[in-house]
C-alpha atoms as a PDB file:
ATOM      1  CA  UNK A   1     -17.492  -4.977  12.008  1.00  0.00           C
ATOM      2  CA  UNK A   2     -17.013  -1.703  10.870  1.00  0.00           C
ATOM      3  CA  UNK A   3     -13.627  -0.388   8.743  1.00  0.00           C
ATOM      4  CA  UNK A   4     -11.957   2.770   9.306  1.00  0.00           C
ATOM      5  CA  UNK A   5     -10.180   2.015   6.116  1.00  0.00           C
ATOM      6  CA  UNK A   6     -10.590   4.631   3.277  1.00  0.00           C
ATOM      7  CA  UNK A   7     -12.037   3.882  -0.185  1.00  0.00           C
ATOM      8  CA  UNK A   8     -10.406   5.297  -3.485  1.00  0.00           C
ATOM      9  CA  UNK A   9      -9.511   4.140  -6.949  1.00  0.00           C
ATOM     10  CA  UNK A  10      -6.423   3.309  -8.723  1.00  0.00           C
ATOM     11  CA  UNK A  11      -5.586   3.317 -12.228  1.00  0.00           C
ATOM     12  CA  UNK A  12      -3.019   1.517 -13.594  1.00  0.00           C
ATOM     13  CA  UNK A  13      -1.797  -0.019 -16.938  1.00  0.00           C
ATOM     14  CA  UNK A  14      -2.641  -3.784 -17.892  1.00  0.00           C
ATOM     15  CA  UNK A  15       0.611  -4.550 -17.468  1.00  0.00           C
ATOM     16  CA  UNK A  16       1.298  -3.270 -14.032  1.00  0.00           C
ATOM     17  CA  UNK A  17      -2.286  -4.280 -12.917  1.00  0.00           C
ATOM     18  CA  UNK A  18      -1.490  -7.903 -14.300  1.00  0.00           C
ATOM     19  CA  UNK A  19       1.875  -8.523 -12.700  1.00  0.00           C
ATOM     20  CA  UNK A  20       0.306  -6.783  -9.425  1.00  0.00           C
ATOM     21  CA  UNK A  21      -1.897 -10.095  -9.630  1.00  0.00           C
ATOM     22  CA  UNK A  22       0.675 -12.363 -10.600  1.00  0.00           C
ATOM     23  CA  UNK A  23       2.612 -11.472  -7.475  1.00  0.00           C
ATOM     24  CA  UNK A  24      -0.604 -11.258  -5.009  1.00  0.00           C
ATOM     25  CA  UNK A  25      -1.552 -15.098  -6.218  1.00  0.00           C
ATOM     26  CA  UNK A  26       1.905 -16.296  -5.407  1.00  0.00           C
ATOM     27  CA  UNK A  27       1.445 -14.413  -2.262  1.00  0.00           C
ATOM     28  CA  UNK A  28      -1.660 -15.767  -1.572  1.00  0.00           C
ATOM     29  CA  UNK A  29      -3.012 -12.297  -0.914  1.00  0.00           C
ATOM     30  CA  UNK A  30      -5.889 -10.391  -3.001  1.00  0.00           C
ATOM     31  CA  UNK A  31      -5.071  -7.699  -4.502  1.00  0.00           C
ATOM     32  CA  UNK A  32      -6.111  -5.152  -2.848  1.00  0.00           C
ATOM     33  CA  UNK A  33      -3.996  -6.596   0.244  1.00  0.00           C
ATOM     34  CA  UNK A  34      -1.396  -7.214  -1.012  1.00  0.00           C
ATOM     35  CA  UNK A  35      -0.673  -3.674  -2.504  1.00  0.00           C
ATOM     36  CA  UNK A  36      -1.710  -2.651   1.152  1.00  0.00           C
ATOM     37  CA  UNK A  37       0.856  -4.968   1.901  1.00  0.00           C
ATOM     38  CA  UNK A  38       3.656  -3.404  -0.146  1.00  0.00           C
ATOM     39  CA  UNK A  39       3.142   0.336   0.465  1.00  0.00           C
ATOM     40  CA  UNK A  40       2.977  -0.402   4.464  1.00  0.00           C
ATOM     41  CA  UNK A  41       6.221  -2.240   3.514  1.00  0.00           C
ATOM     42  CA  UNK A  42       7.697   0.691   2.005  1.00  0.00           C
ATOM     43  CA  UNK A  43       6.384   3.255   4.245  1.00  0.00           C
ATOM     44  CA  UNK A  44       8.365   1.217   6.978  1.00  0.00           C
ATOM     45  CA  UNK A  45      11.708   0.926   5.112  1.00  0.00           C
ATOM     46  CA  UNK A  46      11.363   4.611   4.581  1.00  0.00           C
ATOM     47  CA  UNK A  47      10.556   5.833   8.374  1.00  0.00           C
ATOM     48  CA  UNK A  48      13.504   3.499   9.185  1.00  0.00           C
ATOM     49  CA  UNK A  49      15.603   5.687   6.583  1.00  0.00           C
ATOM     50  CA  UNK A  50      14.574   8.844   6.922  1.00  0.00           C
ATOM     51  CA  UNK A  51      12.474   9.154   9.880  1.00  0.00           C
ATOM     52  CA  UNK A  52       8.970   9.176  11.043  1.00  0.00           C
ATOM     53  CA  UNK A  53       6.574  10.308   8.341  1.00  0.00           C
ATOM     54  CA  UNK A  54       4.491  13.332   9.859  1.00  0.00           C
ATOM     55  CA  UNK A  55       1.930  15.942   8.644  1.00  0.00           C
ATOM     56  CA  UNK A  56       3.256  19.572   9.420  1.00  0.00           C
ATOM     57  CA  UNK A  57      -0.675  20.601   9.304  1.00  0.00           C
ATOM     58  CA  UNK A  58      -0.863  18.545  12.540  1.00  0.00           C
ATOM     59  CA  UNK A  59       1.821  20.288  14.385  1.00  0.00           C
ATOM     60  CA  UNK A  60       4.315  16.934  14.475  1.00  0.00           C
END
């Protein structure tokens, strides 16, 4: 099944990469889901904040 999810890389210190694990194992995520995990997460607690997150180059 195809993804319509985008690729791109992420650098981060040891530290942060290594407690970014620690935190997906207890979650019983991978890595790479659970930071999807966390920014959807914060994207929502910000929309509910401050209101729908929009690009102006789409005319919203």
């Amino acid at each position: 099944m195809a993804t319509k999810k985008r690729v791109f890389t992420l650098r981060l210190e040891d530290e942060v990469f290594d407690k970014i694990g620690i935190l997906a194992t207890r979650a019983h995520r991978s890595m790479t889901n659970y930071i999807e995990f966390v920014l959807m997460e914060h994207i929502q607690n910000y929309e509910a904040t401050e209101g729908a997150i929009w690009d102006p180059r789409d005319g919203g």
